[in-house]
Protein backbone atom coordinates (compact mmCIF):
# COMPACT_ATOMS: atom_id res chain seq x y z
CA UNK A 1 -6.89 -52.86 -43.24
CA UNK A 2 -5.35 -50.00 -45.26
CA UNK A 3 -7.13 -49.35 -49.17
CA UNK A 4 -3.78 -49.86 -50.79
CA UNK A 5 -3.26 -53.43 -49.22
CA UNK A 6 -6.76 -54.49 -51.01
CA UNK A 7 -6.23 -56.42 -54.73
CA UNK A 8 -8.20 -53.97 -56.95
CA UNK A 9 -10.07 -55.37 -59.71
CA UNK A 10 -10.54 -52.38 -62.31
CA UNK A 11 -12.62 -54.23 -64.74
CA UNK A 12 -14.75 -55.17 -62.00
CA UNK A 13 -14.67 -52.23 -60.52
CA UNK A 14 -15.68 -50.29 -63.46
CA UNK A 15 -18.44 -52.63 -64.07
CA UNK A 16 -20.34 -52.31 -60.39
CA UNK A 17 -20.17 -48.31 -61.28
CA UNK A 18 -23.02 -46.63 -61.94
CA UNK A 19 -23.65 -44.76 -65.49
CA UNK A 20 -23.20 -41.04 -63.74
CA UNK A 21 -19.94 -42.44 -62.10
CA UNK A 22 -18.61 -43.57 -65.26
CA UNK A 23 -19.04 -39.96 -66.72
CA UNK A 24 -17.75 -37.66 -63.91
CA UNK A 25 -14.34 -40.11 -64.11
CA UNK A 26 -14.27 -39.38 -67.54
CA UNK A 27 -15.14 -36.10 -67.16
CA UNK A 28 -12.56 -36.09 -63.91
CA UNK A 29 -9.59 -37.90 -66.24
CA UNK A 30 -10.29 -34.98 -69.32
CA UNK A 31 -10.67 -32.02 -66.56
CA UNK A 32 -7.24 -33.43 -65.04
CA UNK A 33 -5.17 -33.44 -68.43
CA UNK A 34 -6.73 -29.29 -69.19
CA UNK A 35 -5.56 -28.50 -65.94
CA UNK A 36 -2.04 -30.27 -65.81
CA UNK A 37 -1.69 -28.47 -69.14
CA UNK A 38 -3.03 -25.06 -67.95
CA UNK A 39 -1.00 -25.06 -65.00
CA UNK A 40 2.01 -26.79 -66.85
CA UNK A 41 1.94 -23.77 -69.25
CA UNK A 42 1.93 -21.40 -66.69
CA UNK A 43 4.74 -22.72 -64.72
CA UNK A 44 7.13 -22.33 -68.39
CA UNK A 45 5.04 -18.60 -68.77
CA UNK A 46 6.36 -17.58 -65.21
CA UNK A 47 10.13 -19.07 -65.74
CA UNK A 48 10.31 -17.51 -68.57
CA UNK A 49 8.65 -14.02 -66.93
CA UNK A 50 11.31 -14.65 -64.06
CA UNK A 51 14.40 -14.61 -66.48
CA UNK A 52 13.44 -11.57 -68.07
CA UNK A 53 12.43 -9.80 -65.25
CA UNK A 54 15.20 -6.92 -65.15
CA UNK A 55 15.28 -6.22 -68.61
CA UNK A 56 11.39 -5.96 -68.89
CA UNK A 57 8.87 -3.05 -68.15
CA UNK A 58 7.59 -3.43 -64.38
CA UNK A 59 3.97 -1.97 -65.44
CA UNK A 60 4.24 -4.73 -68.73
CA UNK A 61 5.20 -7.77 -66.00
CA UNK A 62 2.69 -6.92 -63.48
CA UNK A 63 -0.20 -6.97 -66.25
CA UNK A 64 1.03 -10.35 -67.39
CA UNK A 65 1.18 -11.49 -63.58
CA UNK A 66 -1.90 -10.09 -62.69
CA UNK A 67 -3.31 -12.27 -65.79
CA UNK A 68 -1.48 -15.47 -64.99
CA UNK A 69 -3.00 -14.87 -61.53
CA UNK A 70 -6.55 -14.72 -62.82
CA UNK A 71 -6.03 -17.88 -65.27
CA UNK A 72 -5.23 -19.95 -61.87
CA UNK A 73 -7.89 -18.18 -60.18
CA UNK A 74 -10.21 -19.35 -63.01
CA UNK A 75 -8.53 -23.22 -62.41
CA UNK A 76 -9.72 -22.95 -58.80
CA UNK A 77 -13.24 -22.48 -59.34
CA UNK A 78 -13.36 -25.53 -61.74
CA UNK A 79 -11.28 -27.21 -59.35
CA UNK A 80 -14.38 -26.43 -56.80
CA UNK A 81 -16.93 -27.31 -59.26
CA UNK A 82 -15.36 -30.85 -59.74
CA UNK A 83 -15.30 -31.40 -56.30
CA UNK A 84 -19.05 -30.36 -55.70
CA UNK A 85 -20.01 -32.85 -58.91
CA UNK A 86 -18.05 -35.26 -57.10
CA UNK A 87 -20.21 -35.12 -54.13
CA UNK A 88 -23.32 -35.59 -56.04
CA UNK A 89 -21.75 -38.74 -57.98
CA UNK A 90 -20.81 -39.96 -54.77
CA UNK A 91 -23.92 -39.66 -53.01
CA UNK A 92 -25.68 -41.29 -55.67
CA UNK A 93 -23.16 -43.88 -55.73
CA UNK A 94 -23.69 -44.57 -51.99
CA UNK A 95 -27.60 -44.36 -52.33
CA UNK A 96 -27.05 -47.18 -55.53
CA UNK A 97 -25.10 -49.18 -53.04
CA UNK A 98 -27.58 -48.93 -50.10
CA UNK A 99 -30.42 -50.13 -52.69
CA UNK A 100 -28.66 -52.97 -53.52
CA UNK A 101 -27.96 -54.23 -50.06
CA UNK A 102 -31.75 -53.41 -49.60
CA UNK A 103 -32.68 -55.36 -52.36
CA UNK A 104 -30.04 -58.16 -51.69
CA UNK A 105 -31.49 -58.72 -47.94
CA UNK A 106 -34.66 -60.27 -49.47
CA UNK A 107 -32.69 -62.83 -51.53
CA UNK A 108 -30.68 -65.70 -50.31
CA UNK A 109 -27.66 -64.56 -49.66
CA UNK A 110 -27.37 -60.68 -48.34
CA UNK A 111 -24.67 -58.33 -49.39
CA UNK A 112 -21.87 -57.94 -47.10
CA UNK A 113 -19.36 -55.33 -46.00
CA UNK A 114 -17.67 -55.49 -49.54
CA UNK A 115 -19.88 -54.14 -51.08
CA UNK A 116 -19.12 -50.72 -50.89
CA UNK A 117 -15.46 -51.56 -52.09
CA UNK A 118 -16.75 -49.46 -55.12
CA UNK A 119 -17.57 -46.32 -53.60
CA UNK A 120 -14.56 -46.39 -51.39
CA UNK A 121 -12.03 -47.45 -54.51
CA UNK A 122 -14.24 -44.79 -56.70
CA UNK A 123 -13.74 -41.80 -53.90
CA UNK A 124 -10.22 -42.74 -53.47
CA UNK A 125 -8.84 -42.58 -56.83
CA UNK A 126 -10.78 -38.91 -57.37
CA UNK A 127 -9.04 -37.71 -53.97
CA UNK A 128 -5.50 -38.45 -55.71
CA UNK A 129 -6.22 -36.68 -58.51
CA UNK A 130 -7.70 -33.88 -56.47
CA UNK A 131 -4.27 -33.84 -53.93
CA UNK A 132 -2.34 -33.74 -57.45
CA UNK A 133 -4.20 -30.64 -58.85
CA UNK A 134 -4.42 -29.19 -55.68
CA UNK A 135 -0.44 -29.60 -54.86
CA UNK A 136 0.60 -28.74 -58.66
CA UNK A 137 -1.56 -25.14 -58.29
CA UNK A 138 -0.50 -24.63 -54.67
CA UNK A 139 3.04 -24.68 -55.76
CA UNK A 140 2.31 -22.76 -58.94
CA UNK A 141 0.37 -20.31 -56.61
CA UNK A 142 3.32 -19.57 -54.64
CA UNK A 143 5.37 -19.04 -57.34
CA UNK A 144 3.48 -16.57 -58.73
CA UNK A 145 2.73 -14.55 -55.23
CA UNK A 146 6.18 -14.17 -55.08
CA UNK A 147 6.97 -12.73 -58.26
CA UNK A 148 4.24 -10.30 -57.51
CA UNK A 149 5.47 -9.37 -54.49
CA UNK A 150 8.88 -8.98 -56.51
CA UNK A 151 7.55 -7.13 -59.14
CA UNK A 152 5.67 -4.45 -56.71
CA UNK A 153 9.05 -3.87 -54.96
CA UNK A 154 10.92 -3.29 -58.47
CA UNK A 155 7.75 -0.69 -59.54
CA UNK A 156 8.26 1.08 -56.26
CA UNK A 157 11.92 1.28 -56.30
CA UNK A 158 11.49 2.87 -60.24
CA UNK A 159 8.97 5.34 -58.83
CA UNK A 160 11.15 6.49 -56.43
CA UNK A 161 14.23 7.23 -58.51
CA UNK A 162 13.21 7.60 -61.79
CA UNK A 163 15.46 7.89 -64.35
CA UNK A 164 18.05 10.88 -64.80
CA UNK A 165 17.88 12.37 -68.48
């Protein structure tokens, strides 16, 4: 049985969450439209950077590179801290989940294997968004090493023959 062949029940879904769960995903959905922003911007910076490469200064274009490299740098380590929240909301999610099968074994009828559809819908949908962001600044990343690595070879070639006056 494959998670996409499952009928998902948002509302429901959303409901069975727990309080902290609730917050990180709308902490997670605000944190994902800053960094597809961020990283959007950057993308139109470097194109731009890219079109005017001959005609601007090499020292002026590796400052701006070196800076565009630092603001995804920057993106990373939030990227990192959202994952590490997301292992604490998980864990708690999992621990809420064990208590209520605890609690449920007393009653009449015990919990069964569904219920932790939650934590495996909740973990999924965070995973997408993290392969997104992760894919969007890996490409992005690339981008900008190679620019670098153009932009070192054009200083070097001017510091080699400088111009003739």
């Amino acid at each position: 049985m494959f998670i996409l062949t499952v009928p998902w029940d948002l509302r429901s879904l959303w409901v069975v969450l727990t309080i902290t769960a609730k917050v990180y995903l709308l902490l997670l959905t605000t944190a994902t439209g800053y960094s597809t922003y961020c990283l959007a911007r950057a993308t139109f910076r470097l194109r731009e950077l890219l079109k005017r490469m001959a005609a601007a200064d090499a020292g002026d274009m590796g400052r701006r590179l070196a800076a565009m490299n630092r603001g995804i740098a920057t993106l990373r380590q939030f990227h990192a801290l959202l994952l590490l929240l997301f292992g604490v909301c998980c864990t708690n999610e999992v621990f809420a989940t064990l208590r209520m099968i605890q609690n449920s074994s007393m009653s009449l009828s015990a919990a069964q294997i569904n219920a932790f559809e939650p934590v495996a819908a909740f973990a999924f949908v965070v995973f997408v968004v993290f392969i997104f962001l992760h894919v969007f600044q890996w490409s992005l990343e690339a981008s900008l090493q190679s620019a670098i690595a153009a932009n070192s070879k054009t200083c070097r070639k001017t510091s080699e023959n400088p111009p003739r006056t």
